[in-house]
PDB file of N, CA and C in Angstrom:
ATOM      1  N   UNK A   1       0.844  -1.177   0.000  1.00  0.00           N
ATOM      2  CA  UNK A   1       0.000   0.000   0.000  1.00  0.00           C
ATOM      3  C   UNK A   1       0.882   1.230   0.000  1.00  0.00           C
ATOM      4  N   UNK A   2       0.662   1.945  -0.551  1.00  0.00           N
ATOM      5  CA  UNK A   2       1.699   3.650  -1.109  1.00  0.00           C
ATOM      6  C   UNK A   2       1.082   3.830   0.147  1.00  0.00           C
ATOM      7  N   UNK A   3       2.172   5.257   0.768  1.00  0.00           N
ATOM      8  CA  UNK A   3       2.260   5.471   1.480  1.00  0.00           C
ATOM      9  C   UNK A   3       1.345   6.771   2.239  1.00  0.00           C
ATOM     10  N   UNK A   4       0.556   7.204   0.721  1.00  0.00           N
ATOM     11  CA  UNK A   4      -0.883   8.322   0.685  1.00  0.00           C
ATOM     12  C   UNK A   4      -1.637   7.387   1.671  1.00  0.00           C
ATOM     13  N   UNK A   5      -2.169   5.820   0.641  1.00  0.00           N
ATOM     14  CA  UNK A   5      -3.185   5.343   0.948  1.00  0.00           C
ATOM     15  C   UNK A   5      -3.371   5.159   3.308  1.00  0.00           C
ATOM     16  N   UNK A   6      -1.910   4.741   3.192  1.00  0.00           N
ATOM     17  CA  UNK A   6      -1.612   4.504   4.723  1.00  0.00           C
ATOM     18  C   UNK A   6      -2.426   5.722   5.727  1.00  0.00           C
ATOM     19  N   UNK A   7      -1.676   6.866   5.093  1.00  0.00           N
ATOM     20  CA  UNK A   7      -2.008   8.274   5.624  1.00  0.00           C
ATOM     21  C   UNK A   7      -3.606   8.680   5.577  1.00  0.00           C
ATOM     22  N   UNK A   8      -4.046   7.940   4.832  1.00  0.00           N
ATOM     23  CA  UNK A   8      -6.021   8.550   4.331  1.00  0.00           C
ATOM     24  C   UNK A   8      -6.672   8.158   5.512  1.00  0.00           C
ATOM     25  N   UNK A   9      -7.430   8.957   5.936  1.00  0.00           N
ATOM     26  CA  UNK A   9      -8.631   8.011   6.965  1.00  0.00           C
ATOM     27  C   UNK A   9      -9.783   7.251   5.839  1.00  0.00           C
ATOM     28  N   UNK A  10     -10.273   6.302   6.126  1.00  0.00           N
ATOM     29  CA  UNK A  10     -11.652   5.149   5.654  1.00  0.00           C
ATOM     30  C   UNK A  10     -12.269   6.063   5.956  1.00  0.00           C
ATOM     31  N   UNK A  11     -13.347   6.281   4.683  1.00  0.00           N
ATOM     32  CA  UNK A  11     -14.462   6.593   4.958  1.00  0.00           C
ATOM     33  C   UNK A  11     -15.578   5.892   6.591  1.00  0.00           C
ATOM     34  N   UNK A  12     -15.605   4.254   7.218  1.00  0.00           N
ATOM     35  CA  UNK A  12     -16.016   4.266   8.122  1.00  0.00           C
ATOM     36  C   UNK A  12     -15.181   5.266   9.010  1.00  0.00           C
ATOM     37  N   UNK A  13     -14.298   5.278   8.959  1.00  0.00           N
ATOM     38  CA  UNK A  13     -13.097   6.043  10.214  1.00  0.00           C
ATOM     39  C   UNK A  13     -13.331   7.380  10.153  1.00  0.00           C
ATOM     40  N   UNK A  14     -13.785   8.185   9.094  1.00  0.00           N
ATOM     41  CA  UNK A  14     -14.073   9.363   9.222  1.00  0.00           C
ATOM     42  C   UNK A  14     -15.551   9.568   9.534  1.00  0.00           C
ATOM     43  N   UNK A  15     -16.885   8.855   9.266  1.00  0.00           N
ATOM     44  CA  UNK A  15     -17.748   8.989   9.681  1.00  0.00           C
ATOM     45  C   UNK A  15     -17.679   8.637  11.225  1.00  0.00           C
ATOM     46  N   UNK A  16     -17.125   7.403  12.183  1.00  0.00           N
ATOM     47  CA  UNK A  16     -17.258   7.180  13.032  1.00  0.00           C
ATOM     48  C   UNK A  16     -16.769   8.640  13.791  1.00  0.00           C
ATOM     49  N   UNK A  17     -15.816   8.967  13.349  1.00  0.00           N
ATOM     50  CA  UNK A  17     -15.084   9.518  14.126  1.00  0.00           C
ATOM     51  C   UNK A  17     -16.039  11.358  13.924  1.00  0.00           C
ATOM     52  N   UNK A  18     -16.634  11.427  12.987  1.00  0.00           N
ATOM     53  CA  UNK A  18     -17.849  12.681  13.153  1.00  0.00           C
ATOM     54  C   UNK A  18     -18.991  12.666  13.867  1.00  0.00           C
ATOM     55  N   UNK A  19     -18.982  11.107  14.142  1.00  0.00           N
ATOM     56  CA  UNK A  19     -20.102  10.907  14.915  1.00  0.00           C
ATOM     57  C   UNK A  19     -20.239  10.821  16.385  1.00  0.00           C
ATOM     58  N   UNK A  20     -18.896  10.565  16.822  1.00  0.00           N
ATOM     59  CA  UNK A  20     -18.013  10.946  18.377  1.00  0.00           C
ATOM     60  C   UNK A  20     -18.752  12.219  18.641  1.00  0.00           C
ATOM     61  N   UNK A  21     -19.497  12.659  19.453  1.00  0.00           N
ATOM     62  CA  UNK A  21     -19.647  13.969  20.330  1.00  0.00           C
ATOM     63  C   UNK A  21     -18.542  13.903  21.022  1.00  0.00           C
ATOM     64  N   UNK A  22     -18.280  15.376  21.458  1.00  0.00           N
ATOM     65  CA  UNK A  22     -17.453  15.760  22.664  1.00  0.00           C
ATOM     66  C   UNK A  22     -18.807  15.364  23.931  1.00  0.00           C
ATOM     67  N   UNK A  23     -18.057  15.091  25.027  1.00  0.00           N
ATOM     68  CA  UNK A  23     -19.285  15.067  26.390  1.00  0.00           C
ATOM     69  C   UNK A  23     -19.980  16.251  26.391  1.00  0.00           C
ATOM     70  N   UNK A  24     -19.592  17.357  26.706  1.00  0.00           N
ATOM     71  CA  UNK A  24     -20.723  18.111  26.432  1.00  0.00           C
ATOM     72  C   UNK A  24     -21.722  19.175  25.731  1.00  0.00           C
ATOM     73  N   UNK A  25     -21.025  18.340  23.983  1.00  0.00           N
ATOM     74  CA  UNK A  25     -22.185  18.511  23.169  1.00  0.00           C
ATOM     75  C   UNK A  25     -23.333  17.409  23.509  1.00  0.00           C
ATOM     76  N   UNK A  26     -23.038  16.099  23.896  1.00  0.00           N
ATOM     77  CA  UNK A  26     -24.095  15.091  23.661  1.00  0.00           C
ATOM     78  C   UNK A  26     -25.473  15.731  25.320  1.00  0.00           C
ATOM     79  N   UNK A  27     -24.496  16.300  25.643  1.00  0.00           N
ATOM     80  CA  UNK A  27     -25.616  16.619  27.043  1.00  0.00           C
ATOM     81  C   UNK A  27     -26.053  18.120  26.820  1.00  0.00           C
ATOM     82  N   UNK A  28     -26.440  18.475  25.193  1.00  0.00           N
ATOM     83  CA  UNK A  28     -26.741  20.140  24.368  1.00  0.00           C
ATOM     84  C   UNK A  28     -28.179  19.292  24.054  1.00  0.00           C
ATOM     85  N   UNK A  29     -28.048  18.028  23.421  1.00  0.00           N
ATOM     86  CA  UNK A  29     -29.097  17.864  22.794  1.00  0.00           C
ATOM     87  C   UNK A  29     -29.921  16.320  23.344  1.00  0.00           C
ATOM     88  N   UNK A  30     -31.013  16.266  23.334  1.00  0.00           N
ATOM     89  CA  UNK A  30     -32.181  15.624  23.769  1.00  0.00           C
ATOM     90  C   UNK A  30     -31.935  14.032  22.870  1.00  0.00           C
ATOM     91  N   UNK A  31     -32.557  13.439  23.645  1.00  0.00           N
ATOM     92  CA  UNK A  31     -32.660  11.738  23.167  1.00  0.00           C
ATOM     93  C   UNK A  31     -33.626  11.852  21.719  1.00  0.00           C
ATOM     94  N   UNK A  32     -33.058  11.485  21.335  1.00  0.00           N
ATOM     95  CA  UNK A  32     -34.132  11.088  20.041  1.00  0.00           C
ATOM     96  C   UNK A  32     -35.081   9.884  20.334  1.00  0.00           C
ATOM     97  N   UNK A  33     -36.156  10.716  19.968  1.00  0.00           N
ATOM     98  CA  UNK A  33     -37.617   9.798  20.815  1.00  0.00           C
ATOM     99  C   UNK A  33     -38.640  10.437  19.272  1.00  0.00           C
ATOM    100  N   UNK A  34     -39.626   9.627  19.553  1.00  0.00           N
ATOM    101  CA  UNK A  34     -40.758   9.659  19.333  1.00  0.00           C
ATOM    102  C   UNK A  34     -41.781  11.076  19.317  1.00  0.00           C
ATOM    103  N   UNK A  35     -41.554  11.362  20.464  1.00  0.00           N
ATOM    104  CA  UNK A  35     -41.994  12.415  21.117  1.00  0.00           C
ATOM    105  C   UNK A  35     -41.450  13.819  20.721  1.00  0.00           C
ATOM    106  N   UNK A  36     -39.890  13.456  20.765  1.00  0.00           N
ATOM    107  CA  UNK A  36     -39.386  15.013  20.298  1.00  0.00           C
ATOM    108  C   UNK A  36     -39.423  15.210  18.411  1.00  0.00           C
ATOM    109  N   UNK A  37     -40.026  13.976  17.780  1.00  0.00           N
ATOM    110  CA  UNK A  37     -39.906  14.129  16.442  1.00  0.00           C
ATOM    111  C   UNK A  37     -41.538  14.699  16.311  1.00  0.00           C
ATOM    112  N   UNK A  38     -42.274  15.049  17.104  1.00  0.00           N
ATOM    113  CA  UNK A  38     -43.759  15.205  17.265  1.00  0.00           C
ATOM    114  C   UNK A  38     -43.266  16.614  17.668  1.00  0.00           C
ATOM    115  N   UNK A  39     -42.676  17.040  18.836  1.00  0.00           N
ATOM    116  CA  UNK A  39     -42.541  18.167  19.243  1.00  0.00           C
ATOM    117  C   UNK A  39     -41.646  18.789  18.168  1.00  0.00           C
ATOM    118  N   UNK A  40     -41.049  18.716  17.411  1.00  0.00           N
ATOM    119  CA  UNK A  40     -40.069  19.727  16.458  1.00  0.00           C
ATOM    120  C   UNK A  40     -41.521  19.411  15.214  1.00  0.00           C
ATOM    121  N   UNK A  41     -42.712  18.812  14.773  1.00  0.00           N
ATOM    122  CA  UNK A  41     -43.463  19.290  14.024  1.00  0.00           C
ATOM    123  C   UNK A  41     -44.238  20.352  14.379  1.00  0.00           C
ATOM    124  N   UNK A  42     -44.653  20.116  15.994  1.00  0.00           N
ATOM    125  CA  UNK A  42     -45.656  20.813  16.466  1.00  0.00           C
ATOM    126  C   UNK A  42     -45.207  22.413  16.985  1.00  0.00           C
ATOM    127  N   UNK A  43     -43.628  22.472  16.999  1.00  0.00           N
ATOM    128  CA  UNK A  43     -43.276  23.799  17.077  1.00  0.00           C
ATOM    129  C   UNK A  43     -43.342  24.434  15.765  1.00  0.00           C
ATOM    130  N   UNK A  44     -42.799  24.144  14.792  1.00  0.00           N
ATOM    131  CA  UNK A  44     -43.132  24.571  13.219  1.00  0.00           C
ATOM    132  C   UNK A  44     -44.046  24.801  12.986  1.00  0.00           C
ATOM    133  N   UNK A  45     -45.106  23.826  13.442  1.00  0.00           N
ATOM    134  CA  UNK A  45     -46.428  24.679  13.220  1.00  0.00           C
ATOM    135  C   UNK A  45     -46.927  25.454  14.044  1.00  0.00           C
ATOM    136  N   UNK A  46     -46.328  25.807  15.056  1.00  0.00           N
ATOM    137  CA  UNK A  46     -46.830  27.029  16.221  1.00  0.00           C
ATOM    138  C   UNK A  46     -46.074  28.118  15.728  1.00  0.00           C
ATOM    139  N   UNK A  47     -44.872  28.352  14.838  1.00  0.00           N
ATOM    140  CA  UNK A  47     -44.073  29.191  14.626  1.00  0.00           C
ATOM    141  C   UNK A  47     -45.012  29.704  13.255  1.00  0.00           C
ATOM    142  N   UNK A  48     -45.314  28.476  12.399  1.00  0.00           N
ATOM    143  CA  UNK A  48     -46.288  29.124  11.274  1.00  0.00           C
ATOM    144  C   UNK A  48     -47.884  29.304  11.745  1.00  0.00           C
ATOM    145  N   UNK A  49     -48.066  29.324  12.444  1.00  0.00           N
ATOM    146  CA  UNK A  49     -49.096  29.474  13.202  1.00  0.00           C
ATOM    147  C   UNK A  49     -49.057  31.402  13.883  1.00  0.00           C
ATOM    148  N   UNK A  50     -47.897  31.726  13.831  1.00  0.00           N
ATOM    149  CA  UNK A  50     -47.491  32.709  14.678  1.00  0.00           C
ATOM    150  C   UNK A  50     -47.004  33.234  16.125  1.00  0.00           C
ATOM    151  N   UNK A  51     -47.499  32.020  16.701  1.00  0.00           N
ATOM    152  CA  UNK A  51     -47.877  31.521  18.270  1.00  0.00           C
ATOM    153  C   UNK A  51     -46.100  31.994  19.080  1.00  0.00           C
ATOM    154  N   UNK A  52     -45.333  31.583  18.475  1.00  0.00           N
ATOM    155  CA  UNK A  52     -43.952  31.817  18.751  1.00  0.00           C
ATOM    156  C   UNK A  52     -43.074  32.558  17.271  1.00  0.00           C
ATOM    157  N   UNK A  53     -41.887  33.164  17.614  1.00  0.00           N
ATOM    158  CA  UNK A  53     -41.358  33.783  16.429  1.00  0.00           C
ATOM    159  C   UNK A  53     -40.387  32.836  16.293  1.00  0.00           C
ATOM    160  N   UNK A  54     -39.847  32.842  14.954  1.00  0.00           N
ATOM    161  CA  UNK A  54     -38.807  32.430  13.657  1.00  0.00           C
ATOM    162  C   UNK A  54     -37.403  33.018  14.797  1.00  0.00           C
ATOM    163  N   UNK A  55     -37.053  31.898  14.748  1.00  0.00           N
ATOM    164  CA  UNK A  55     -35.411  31.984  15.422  1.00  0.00           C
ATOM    165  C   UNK A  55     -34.591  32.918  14.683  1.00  0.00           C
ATOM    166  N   UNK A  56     -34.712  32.680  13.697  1.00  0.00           N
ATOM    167  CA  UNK A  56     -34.076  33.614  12.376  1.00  0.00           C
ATOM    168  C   UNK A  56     -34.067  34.980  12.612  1.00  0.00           C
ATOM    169  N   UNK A  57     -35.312  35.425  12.570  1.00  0.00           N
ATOM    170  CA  UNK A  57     -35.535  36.958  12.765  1.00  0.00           C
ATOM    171  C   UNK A  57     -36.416  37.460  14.110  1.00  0.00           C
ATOM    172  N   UNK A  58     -36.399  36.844  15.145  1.00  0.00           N
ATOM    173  CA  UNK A  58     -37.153  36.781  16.190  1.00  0.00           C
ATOM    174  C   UNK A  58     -38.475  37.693  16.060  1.00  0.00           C
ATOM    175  N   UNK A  59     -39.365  37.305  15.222  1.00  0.00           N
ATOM    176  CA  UNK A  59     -40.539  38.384  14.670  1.00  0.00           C
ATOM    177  C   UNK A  59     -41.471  37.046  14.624  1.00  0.00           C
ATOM    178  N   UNK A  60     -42.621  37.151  14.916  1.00  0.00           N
ATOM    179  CA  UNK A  60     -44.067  36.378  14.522  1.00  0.00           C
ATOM    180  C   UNK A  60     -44.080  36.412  13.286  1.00  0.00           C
ATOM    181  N   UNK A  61     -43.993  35.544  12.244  1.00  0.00           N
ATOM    182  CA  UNK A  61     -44.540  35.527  10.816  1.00  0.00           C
ATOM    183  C   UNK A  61     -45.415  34.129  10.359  1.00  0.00           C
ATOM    184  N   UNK A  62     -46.548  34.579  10.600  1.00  0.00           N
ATOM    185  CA  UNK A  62     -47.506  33.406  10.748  1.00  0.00           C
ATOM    186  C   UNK A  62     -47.718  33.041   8.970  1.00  0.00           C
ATOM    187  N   UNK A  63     -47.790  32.299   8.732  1.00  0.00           N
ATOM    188  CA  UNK A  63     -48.087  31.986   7.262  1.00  0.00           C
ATOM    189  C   UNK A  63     -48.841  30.158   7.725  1.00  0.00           C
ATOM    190  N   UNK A  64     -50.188  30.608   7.124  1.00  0.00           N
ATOM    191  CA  UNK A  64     -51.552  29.726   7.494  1.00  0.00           C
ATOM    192  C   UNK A  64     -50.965  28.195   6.596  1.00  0.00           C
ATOM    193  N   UNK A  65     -50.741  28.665   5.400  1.00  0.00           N
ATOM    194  CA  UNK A  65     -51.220  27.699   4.513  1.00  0.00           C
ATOM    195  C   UNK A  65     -49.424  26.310   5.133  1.00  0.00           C
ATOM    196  N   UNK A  66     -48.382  26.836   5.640  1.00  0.00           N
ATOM    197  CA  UNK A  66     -47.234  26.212   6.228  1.00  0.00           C
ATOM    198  C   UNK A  66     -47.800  25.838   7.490  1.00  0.00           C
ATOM    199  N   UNK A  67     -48.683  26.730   8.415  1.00  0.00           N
ATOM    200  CA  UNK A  67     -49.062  25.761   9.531  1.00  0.00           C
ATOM    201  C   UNK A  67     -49.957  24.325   9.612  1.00  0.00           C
ATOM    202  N   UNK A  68     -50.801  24.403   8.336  1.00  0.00           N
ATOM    203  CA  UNK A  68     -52.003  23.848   7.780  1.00  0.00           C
ATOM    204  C   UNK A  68     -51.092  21.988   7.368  1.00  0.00           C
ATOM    205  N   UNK A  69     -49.798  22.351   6.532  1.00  0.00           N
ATOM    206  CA  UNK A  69     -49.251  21.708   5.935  1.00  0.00           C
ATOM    207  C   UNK A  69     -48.172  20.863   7.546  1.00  0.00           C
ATOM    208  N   UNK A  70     -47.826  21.360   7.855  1.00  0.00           N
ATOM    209  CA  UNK A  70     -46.968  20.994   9.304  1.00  0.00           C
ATOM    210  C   UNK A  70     -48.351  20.057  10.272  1.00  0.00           C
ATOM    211  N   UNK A  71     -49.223  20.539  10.723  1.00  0.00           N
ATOM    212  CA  UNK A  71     -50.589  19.957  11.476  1.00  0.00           C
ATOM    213  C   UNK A  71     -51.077  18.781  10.457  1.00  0.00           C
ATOM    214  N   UNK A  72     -51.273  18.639   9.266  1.00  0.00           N
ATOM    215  CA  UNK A  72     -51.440  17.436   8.315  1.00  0.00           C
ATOM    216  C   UNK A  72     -50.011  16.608   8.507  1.00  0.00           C
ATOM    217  N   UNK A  73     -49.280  17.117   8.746  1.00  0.00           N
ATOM    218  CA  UNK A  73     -48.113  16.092   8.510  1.00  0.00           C
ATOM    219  C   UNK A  73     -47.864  15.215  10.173  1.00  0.00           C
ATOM    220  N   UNK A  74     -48.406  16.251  10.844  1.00  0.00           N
ATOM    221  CA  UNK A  74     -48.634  15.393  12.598  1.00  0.00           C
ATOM    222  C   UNK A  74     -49.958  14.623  12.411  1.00  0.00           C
ATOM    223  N   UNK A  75     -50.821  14.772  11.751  1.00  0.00           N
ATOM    224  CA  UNK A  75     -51.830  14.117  11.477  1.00  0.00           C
ATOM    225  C   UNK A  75     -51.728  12.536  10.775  1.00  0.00           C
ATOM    226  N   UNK A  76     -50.581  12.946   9.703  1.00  0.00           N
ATOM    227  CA  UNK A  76     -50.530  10.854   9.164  1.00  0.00           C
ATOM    228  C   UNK A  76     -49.563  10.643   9.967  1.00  0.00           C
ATOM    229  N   UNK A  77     -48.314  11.002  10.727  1.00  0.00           N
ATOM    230  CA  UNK A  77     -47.840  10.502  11.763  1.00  0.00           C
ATOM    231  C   UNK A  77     -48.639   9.484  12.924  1.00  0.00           C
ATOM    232  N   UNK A  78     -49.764  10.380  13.187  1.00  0.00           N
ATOM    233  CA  UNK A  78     -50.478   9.676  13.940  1.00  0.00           C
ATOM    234  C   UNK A  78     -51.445   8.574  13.324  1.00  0.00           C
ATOM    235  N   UNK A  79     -51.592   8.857  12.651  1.00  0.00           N
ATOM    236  CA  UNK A  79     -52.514   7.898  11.513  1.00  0.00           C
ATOM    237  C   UNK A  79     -51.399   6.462  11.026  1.00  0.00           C
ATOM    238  N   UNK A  80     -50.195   6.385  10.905  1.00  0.00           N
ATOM    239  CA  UNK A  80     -49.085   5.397  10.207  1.00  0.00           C
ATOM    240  C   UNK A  80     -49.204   4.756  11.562  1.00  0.00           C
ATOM    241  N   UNK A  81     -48.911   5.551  12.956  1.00  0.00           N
ATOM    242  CA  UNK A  81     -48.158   4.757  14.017  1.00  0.00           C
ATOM    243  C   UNK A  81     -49.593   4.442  14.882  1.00  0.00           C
ATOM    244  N   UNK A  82     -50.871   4.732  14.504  1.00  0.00           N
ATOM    245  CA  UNK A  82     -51.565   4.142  15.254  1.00  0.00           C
ATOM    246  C   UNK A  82     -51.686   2.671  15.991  1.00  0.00           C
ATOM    247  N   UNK A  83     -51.691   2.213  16.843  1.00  0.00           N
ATOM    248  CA  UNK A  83     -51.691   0.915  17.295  1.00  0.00           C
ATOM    249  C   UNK A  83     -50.364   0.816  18.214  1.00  0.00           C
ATOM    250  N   UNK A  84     -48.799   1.550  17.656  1.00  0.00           N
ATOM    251  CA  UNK A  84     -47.494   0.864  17.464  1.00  0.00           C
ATOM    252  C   UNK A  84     -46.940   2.297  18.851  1.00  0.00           C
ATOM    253  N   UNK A  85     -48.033   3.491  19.085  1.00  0.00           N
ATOM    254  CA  UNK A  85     -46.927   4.087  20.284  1.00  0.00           C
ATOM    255  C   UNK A  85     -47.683   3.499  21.615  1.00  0.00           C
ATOM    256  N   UNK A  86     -46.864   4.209  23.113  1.00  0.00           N
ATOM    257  CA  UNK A  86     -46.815   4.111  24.341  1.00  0.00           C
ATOM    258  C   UNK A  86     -48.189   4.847  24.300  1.00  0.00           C
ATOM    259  N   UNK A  87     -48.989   4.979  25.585  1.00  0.00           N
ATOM    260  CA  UNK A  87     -49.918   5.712  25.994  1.00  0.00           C
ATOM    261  C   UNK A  87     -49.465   6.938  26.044  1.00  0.00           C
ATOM    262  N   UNK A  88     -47.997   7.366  26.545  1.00  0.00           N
ATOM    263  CA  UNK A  88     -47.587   8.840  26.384  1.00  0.00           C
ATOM    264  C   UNK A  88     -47.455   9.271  25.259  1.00  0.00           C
ATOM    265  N   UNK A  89     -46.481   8.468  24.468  1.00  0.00           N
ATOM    266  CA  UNK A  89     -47.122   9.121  23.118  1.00  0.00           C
ATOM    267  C   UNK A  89     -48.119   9.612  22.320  1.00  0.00           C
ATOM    268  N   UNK A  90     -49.072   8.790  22.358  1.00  0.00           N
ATOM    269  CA  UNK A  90     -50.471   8.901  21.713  1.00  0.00           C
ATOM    270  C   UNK A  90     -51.086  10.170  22.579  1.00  0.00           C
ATOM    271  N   UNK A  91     -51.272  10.305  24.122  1.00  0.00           N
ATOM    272  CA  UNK A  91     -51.294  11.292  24.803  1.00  0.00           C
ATOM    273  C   UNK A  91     -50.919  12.625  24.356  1.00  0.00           C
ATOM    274  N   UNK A  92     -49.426  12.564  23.947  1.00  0.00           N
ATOM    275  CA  UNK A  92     -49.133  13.924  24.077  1.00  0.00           C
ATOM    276  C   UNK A  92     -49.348  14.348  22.192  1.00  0.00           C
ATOM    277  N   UNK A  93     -49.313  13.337  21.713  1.00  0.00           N
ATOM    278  CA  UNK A  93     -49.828  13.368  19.861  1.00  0.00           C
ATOM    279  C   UNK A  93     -51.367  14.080  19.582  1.00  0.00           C
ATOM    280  N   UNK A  94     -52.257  13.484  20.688  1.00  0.00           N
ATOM    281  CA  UNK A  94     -53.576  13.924  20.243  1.00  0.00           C
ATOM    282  C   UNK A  94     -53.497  15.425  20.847  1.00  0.00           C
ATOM    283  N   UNK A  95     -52.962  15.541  22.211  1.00  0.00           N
ATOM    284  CA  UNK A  95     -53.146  16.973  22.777  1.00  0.00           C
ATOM    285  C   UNK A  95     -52.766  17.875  21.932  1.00  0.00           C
ATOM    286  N   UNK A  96     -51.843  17.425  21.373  1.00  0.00           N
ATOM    287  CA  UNK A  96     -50.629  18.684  20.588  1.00  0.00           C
ATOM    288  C   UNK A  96     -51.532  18.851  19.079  1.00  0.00           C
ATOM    289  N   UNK A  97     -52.400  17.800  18.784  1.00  0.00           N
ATOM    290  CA  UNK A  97     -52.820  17.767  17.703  1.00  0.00           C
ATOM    291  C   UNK A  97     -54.125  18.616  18.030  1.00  0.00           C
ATOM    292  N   UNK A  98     -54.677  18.747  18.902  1.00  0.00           N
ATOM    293  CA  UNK A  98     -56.201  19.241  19.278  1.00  0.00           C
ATOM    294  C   UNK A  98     -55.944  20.906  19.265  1.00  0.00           C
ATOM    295  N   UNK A  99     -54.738  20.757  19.995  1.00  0.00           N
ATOM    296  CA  UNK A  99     -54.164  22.410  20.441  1.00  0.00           C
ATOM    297  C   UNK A  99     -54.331  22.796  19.314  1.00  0.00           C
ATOM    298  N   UNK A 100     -53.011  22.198  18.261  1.00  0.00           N
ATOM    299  CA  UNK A 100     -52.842  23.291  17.218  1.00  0.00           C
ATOM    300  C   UNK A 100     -54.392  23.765  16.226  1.00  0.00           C
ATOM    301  N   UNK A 101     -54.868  22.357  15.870  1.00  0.00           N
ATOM    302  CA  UNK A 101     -56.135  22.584  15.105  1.00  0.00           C
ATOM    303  C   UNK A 101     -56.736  23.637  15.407  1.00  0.00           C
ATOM    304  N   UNK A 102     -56.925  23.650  17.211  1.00  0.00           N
ATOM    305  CA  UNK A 102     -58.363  24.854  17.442  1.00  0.00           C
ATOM    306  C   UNK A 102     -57.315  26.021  17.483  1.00  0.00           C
ATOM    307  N   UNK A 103     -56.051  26.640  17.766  1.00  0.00           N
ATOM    308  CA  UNK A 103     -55.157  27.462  17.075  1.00  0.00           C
ATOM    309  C   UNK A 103     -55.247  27.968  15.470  1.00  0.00           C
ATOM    310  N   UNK A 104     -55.157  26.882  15.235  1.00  0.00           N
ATOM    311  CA  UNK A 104     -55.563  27.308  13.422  1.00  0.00           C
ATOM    312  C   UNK A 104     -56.585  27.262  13.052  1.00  0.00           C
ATOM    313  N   UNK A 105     -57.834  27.125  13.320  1.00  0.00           N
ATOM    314  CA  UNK A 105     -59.401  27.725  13.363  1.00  0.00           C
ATOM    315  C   UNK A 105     -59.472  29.099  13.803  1.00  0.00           C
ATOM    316  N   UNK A 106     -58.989  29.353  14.877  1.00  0.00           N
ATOM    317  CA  UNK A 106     -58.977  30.976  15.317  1.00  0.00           C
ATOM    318  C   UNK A 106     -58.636  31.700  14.508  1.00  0.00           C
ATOM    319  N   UNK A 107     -57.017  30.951  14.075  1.00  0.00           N
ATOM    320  CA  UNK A 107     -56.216  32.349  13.413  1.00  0.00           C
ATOM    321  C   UNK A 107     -57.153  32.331  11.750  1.00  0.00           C
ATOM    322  N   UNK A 108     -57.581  31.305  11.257  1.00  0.00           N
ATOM    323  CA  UNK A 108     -58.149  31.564  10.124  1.00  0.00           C
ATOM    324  C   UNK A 108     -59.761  32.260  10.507  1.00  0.00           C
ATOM    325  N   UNK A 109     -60.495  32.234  11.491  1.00  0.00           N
ATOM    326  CA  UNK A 109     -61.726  32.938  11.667  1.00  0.00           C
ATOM    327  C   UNK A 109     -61.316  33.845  11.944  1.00  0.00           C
ATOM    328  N   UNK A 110     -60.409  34.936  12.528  1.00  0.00           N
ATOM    329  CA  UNK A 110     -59.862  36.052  12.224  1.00  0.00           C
ATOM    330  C   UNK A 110     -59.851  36.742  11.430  1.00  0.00           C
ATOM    331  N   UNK A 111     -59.014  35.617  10.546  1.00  0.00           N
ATOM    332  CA  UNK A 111     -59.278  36.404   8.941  1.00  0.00           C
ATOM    333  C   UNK A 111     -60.242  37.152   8.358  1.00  0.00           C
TER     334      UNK A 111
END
């Protein structure tokens, strides 16, 4: 083997090794669950909803037809995994799902 090839990291060796957190990045960010893939829809749609502002520009910019589209997409979530979550899950799926709906009835009877 030339003496480049010796020197190269493997592609596994460079992914493993991107995938190493330092200790305390891994204690920055949350377990990947079920739950928090429900909660990062249901904030998107509270952010397009208006309810909270855009990290980006810390301003409310509600745009209906992105909250509409985010709340349908928690909707076949719940619809695919019916049967297959915990009672907390399904719990905190329908609440979050009830919230936003009657949220986005308001903001569109507003209109």
């Amino acid at each position: 083997m030339s003496e480049e090839k010796k020197n190269e990291p493997s592609n596994q060796a460079t992914f493993e090794s991107s995938s190493n957190q330092k200790p305390e990045e891994s204690h920055m960010l949350p377990e990947a669950s079920f739950i928090q893939l429900a909660l990062i829809l249901g904030m998107q749609a509270m952010q397009s909803l208006g309810l909270i502002p855009n990290p980006g520009t810390n301003k409310s910019e509600p745009n209906l037809p992105l909250a509409k589209f985010n709340i349908d997409l928690l909707e076949i979530l719940q619809q695919k995994t019916k049967g297959n979550l915990t009672s907390e899950e399904e719990k905190t799926l329908e609440e979050m799902l009830f919230n936003l709906r009657m949220q986005y009835v308001a903001k569109v009877n507003k209109q």
